[in-house]
Protein backbone atom coordinates (compact mmCIF):
# COMPACT_ATOMS: atom_id res chain seq x y z
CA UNK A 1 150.10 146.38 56.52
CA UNK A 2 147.40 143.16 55.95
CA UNK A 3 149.00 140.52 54.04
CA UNK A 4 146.27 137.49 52.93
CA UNK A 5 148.69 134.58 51.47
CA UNK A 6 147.74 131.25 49.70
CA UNK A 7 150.34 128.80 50.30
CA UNK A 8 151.09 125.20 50.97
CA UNK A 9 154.27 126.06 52.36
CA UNK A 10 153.66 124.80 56.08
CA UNK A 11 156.81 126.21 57.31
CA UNK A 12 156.05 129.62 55.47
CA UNK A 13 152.51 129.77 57.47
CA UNK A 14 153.66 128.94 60.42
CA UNK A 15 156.57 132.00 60.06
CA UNK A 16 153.88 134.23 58.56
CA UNK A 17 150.11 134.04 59.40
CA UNK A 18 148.57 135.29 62.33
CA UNK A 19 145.17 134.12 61.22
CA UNK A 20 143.45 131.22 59.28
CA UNK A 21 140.76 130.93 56.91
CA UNK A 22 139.48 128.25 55.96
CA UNK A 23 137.53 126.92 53.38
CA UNK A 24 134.77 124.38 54.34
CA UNK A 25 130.74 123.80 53.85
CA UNK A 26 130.89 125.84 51.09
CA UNK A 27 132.71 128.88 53.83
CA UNK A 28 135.29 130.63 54.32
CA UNK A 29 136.04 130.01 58.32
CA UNK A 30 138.38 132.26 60.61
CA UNK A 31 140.61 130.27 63.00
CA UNK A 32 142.96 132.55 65.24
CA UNK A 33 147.19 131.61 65.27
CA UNK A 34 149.24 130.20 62.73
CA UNK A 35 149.15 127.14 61.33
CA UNK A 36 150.24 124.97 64.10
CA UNK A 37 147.56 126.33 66.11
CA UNK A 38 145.01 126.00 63.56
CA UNK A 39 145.54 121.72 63.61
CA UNK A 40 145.37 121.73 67.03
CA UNK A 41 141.87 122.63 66.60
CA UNK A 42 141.36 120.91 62.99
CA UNK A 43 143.69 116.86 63.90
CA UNK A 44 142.17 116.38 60.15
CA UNK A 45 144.36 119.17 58.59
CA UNK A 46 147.61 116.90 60.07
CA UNK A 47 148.72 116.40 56.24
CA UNK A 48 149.72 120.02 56.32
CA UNK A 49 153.13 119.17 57.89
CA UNK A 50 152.75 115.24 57.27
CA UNK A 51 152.79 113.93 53.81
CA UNK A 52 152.02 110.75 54.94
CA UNK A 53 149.11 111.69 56.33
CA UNK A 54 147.27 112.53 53.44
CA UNK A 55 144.43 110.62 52.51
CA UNK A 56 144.16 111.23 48.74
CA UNK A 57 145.70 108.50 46.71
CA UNK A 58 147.51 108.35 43.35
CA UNK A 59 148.61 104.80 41.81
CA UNK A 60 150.73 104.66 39.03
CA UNK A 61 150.96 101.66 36.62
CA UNK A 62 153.80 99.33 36.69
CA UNK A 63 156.13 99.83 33.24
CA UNK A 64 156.90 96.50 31.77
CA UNK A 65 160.06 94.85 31.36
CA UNK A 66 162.95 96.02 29.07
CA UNK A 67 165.02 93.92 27.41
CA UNK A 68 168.65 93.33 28.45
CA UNK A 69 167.83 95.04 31.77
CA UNK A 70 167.97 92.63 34.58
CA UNK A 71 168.75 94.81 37.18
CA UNK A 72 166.96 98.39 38.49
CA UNK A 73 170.60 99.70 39.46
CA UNK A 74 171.21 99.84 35.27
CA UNK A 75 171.31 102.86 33.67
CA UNK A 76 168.15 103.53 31.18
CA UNK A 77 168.98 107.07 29.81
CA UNK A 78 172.20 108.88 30.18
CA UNK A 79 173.72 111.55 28.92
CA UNK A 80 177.87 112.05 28.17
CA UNK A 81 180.00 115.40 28.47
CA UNK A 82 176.43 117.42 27.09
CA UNK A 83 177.04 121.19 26.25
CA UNK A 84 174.40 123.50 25.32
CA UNK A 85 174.52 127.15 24.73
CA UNK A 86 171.10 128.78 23.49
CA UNK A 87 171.50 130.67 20.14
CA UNK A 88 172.29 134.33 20.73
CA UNK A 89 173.81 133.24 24.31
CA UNK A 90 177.73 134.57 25.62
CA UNK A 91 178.42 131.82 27.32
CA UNK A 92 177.38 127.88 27.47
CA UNK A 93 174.30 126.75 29.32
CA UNK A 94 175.51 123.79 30.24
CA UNK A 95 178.88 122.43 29.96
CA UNK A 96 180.52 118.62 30.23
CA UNK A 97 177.74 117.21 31.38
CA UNK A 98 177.54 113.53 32.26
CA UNK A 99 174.72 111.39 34.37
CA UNK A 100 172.80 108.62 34.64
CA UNK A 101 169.32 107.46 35.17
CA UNK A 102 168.22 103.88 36.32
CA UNK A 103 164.51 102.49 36.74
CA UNK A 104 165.57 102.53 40.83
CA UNK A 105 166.56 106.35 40.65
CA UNK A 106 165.10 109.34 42.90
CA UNK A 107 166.99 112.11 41.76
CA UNK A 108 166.63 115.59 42.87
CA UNK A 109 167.60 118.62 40.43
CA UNK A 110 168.61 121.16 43.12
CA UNK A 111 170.10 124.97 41.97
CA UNK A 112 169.43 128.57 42.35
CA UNK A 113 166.81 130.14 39.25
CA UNK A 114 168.93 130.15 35.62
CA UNK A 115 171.61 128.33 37.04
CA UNK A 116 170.52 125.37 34.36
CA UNK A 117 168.30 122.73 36.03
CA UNK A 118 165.66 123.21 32.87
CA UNK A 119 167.45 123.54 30.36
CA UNK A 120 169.30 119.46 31.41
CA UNK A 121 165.74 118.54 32.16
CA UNK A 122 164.74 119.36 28.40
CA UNK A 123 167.91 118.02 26.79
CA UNK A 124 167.01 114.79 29.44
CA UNK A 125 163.33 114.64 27.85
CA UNK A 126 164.77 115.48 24.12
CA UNK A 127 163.05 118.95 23.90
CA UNK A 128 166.23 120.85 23.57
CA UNK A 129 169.35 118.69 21.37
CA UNK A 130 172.67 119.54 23.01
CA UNK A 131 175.61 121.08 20.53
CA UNK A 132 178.01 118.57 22.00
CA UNK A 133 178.01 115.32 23.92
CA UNK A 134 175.68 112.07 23.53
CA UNK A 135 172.10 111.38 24.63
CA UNK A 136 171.79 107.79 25.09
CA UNK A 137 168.22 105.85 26.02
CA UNK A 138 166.61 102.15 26.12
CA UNK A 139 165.32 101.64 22.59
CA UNK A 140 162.18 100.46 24.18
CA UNK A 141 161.86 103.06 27.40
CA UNK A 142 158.85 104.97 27.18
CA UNK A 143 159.17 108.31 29.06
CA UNK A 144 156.29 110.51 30.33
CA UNK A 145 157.16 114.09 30.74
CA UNK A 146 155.63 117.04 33.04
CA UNK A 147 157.02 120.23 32.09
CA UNK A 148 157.92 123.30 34.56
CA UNK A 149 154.49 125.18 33.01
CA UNK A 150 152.66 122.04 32.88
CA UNK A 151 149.23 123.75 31.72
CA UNK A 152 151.68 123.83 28.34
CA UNK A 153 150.37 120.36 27.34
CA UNK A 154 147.15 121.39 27.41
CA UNK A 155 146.79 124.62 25.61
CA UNK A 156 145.65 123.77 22.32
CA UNK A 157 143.13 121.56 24.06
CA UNK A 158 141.20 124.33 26.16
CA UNK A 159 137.80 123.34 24.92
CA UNK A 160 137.59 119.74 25.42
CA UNK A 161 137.20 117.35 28.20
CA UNK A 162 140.03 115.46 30.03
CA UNK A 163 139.09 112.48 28.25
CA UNK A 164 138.94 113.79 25.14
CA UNK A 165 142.45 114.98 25.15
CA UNK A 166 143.75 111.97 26.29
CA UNK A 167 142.26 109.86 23.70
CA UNK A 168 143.51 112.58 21.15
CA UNK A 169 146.76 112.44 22.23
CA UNK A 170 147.18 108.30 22.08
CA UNK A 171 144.74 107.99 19.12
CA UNK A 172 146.96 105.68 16.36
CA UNK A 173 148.74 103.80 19.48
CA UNK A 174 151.33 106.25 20.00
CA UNK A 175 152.16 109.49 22.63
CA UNK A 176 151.67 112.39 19.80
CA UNK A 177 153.74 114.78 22.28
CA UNK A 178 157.16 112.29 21.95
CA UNK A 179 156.42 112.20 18.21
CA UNK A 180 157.41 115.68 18.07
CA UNK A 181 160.45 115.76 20.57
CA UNK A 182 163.87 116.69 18.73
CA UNK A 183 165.34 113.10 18.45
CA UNK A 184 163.08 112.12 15.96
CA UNK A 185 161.45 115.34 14.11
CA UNK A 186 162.95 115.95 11.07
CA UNK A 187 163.46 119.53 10.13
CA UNK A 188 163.74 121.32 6.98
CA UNK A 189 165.55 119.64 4.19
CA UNK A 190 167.19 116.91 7.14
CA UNK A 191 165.73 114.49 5.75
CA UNK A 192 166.18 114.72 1.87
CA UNK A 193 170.29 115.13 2.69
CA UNK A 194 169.89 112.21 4.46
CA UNK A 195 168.15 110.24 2.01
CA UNK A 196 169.74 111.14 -0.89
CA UNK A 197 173.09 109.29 0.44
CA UNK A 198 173.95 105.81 -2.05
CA UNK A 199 174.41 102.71 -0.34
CA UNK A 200 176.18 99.76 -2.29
CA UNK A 201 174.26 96.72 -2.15
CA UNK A 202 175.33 93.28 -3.63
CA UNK A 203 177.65 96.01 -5.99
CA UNK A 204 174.50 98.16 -7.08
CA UNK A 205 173.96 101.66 -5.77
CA UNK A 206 170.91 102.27 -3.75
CA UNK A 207 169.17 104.62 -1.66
CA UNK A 208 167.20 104.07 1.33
CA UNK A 209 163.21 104.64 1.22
CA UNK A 210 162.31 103.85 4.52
CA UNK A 211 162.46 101.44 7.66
CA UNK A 212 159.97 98.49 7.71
CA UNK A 213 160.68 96.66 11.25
CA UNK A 214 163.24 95.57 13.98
CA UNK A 215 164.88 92.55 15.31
CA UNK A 216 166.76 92.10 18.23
CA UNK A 217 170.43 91.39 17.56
CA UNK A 218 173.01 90.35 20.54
CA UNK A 219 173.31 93.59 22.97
CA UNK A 220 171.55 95.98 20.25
CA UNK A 221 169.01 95.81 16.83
CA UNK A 222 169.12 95.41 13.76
CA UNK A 223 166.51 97.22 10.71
CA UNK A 224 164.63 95.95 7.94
CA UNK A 225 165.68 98.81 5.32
CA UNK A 226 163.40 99.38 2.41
CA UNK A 227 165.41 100.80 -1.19
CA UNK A 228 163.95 103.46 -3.55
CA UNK A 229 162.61 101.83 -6.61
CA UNK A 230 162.69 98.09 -5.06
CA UNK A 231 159.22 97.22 -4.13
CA UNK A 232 160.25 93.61 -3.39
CA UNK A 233 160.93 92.18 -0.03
CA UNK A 234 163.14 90.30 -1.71
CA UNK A 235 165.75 93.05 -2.25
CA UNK A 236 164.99 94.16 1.79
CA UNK A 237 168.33 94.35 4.05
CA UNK A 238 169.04 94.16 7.67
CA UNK A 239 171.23 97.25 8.70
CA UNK A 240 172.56 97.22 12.34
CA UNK A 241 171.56 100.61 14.67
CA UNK A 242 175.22 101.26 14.65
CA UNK A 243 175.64 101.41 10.73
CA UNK A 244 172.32 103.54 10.34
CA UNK A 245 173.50 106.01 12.67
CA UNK A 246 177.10 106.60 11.43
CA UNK A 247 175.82 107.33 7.83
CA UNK A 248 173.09 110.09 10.06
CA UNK A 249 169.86 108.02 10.45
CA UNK A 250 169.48 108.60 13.96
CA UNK A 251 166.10 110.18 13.84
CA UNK A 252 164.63 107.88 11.24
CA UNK A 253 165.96 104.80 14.01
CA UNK A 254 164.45 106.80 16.78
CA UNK A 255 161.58 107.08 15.30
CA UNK A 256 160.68 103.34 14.69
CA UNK A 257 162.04 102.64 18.03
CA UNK A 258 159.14 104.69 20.04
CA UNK A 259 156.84 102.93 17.90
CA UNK A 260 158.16 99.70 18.41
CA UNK A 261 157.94 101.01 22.43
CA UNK A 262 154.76 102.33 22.21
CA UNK A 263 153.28 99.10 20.97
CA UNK A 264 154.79 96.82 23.47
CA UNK A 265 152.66 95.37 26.42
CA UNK A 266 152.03 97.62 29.01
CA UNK A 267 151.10 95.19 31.27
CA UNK A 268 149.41 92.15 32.62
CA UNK A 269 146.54 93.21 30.07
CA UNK A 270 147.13 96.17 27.63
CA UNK A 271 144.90 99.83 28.81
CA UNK A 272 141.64 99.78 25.95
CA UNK A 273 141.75 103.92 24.74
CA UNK A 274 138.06 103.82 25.64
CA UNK A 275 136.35 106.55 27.74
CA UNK A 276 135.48 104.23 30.12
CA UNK A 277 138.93 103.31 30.52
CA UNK A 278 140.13 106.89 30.44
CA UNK A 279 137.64 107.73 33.31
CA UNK A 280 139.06 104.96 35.52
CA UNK A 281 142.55 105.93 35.30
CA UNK A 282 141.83 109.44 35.92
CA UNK A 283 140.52 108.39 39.03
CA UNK A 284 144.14 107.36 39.66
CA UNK A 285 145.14 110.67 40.02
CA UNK A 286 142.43 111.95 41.99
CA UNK A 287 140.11 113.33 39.06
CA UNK A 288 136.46 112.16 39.46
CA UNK A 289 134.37 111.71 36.73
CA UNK A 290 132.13 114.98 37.01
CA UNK A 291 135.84 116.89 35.77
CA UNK A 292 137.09 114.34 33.20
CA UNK A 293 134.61 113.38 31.41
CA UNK A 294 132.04 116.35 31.62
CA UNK A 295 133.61 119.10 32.11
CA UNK A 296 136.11 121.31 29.60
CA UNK A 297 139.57 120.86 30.26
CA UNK A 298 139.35 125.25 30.66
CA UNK A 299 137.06 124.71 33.44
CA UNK A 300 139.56 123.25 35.81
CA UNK A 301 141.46 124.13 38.58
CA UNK A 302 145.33 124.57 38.15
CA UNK A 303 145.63 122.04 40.80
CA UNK A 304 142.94 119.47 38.40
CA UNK A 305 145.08 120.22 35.04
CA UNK A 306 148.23 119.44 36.89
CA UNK A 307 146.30 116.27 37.87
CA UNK A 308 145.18 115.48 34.26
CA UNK A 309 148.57 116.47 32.49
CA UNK A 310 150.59 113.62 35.21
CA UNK A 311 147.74 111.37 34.40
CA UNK A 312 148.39 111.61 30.69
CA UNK A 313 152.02 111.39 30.56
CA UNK A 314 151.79 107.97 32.50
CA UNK A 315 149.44 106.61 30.17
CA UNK A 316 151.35 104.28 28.32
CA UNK A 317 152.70 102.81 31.54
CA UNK A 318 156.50 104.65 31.60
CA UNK A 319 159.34 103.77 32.43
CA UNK A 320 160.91 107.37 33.42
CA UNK A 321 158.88 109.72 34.87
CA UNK A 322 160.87 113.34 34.84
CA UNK A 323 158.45 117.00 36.16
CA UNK A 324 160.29 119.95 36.18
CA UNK A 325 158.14 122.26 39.62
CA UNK A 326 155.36 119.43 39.48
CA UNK A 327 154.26 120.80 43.36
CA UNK A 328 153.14 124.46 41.53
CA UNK A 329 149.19 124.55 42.25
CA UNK A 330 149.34 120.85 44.01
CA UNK A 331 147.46 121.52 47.59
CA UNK A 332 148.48 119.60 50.44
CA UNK A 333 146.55 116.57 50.14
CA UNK A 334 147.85 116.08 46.18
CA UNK A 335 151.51 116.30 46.99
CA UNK A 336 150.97 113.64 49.86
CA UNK A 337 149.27 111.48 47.32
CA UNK A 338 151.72 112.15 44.76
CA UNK A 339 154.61 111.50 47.45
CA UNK A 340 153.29 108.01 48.59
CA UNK A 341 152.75 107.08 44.83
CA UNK A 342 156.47 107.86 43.33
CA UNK A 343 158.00 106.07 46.66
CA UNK A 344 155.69 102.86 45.74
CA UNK A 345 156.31 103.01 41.72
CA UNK A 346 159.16 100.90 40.60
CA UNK A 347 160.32 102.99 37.48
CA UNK A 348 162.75 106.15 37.58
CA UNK A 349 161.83 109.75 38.87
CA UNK A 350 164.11 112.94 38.29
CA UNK A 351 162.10 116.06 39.66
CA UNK A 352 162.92 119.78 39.48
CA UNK A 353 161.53 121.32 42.72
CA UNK A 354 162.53 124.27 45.36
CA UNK A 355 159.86 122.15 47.83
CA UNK A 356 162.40 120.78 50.22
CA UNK A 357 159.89 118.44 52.93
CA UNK A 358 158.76 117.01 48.73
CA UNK A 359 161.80 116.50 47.70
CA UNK A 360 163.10 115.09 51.45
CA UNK A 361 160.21 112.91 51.15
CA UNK A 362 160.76 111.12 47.67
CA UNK A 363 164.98 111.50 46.56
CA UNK A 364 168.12 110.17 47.56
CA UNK A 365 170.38 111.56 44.87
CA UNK A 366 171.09 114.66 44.26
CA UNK A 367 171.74 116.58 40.89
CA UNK A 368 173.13 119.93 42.18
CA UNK A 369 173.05 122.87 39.24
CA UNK A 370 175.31 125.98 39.16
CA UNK A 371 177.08 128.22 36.74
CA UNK A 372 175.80 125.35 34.04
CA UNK A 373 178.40 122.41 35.75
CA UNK A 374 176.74 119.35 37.77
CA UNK A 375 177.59 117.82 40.56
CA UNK A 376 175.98 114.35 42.13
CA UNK A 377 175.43 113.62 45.65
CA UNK A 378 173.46 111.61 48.23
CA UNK A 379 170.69 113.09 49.60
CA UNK A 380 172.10 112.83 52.94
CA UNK A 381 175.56 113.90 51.76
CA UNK A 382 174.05 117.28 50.20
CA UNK A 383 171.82 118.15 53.04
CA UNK A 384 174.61 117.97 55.46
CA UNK A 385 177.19 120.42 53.39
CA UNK A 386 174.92 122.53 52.66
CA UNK A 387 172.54 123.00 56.21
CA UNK A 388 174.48 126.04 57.47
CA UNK A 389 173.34 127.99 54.27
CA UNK A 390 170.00 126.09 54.48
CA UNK A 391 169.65 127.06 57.98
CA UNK A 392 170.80 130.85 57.52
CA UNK A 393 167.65 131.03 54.93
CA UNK A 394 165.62 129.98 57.86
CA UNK A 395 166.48 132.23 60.06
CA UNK A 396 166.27 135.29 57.48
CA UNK A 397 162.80 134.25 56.46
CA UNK A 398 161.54 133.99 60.12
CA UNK A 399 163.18 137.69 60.63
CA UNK A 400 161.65 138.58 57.94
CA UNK A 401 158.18 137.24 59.41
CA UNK A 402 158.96 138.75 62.68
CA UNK A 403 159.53 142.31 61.42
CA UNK A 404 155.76 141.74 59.74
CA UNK A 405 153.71 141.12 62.12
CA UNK A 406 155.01 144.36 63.93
């Protein structure tokens, strides 16, 4: 039997191939042997087994201070004995969940397929709300998101260019995709219960229209409220976070606080949302010109809309960058760039991914998934309890190999 296999799995090649092609000039090129022997005669191809050896190059921008957090070792988004169970569901997705992220975090979300790893990544990002427990982040962190089918971002947006989607999606000053995350979209008649509740001000009942602004007060804010019927700033109030979110204004706090983020300095001089601004960043991420700004967004590779959909969630200069499988369609030379660039960024990174050299190369905590319980770990720590069982899948898959190329 003839197997031909596209991979970027050096070990897997080397196990597997017996011959090479490779694409070059515009060719396809045969090279006998397996991988190894193909970089003995190609030094250049080196980045297949070294990451560091790539010569592709991603920067990311520096995220800008938050308040109150002095230190990179304090926790920026948490979350606090989280269950989930998805509607229809026998038993719980996840259950008594509790962890922490910091701006100096490298975490790992290891487990075998449905054991859960998603499904914490989502309630993490606010796609999915948990049933029980407490998601707690910054006021002001900004978050950029890569989701497990990343080309999701970009399916309504098949038949523009790069640039054009970006400056869609930050046109008004704010990330239109975290607009519509669960902690702040109001659904059905949420927000009428909420509204209709009566507040006694100064011994007069009122009802809250709306939230104009936000002050910092001690450890936490404070919220210029707006009441039905009072049009004067006159009969304005400062509410604390706390109060609002006892009496179920969560959402409505959330809400001004990502605009409030979204508006803060992103730097040592704020990004223009100009094309020519676009097409420089997008150069950060290894997208040249000819694909993001003149070609449609259809058009590209799955490796070039993984490209554009990381360069878009870091827009706004993050503070927490979270991909759930962000090596799927990345070739060898991306995931070295990518690599280099998360170990030189100073904000937080919690990745989903069955790519262990990736992984090896970027984490030293681990978030270990199964039966919808979580257990933390060093990197080291993990590796070393669990290399028998790591090794034993080794030594199946080069059996396997071996029996192949019989």
């Amino acid at each position: 039997m003839t197997a031909m296999v596209v991979s970027h799995d050096s070990t897997f090649l080397d196990a597997v191939t017996t011959d090479i092609y490779h694409y070059e000039n515009r060719r396809l090129r045969r090279y006998k042997g397996n991988l190894s022997e193909f970089v003995k005669v190609k030094p250049e191809a080196k980045s297949y087994y070294q990451l560091g050896a790539a010569t592709l190059k991603f920067t990311f921008p520096e995220p800008a201070p938050l308040d109150g957090v002095t230190s990179r070792q304090k926790s920026i988004l948490s979350m606090k004995k989280v269950a989930f169970t998805y509607p229809g569901a026998q038993r719980q997705a996840l259950s008594d969940i509790t962890c922490h992220v910091r701006l100096d975090s490298r975490v790992a979300v290891l487990g075998r397929n449905g054991a859960g790893k998603s499904t914490l990544i989502k309630i993490l990002t606010a796609e999915l709300k948990p049933q029980d427990g407490v998601v707690t982040r910054h006021p002001n962190m900004r978050l950029a998101y890569v989701a497990q089918h990343a080309f999701h971002h970009l399916e309504e947006h098949l038949d523009i260019s790069p640039s054009r989607y970006i400056l869609r999606r930050y046109s008004g000053g704010e990330d239109k995709e975290e607009s519509q995350k669960v902690h702040r979209r109001m659904e059905g008649d949420e927000w009428a219960k909420i509204k209709s509740q009566i507040w006694t001000i100064d011994g007069q009942p009122r009802q809250l229209d709306k939230l104009l602004g936000r002050r910092k007060k001690k450890r936490s804010y404070e919220y210029e409220v707006a009441w039905v019927g009072l049009s004067s700033i006159c009969f304005n109030r400062w509410i604390s976070r706390e109060e609002l979110v006892e009496k179920g204004f969560e959402k409505l706090v959330n809400e001004l606080d990502g605009k409030q983020a979204a508006q803060q300095k992103v730097g040592e001089q704020t990004r223009p949302l100009t094309m020519a601004s676009i097409e420089e960043f997008c150069r950060d991420f290894g997208l040249e010109p000819e694909f993001s700004m003149h070609s449609n967004i259809k058009g590209l590779s799955g490796g070039q809309k993984v490209k554009l959909v990381l360069a878009a969630a870091m827009w706004q200069n993050p503070h927490m960058l979270i991909m759930d499988e962000p090596t799927n369609y990345l070739d060898r030379e991306a995931l070295g760039a990518l690599a280099e660039a998360i170990n030189k960024w100073t904000g937080g990174v919690v990745i989903i991914s069955h790519h262990q050299e990736f992984i090896g190369a970027v984490c030293h905590e681990v978030w270990h998934v199964a039966d919808g319980k979580l257990a933390i770990s060093t990197m080291a720590d993990f590796t070393s309890k669990h290399s028998a069982e790591m090794a034993q899948e080794a030594r199946a898959e080069e059996a396997r190999a071996a029996a192949a190329r019989k």
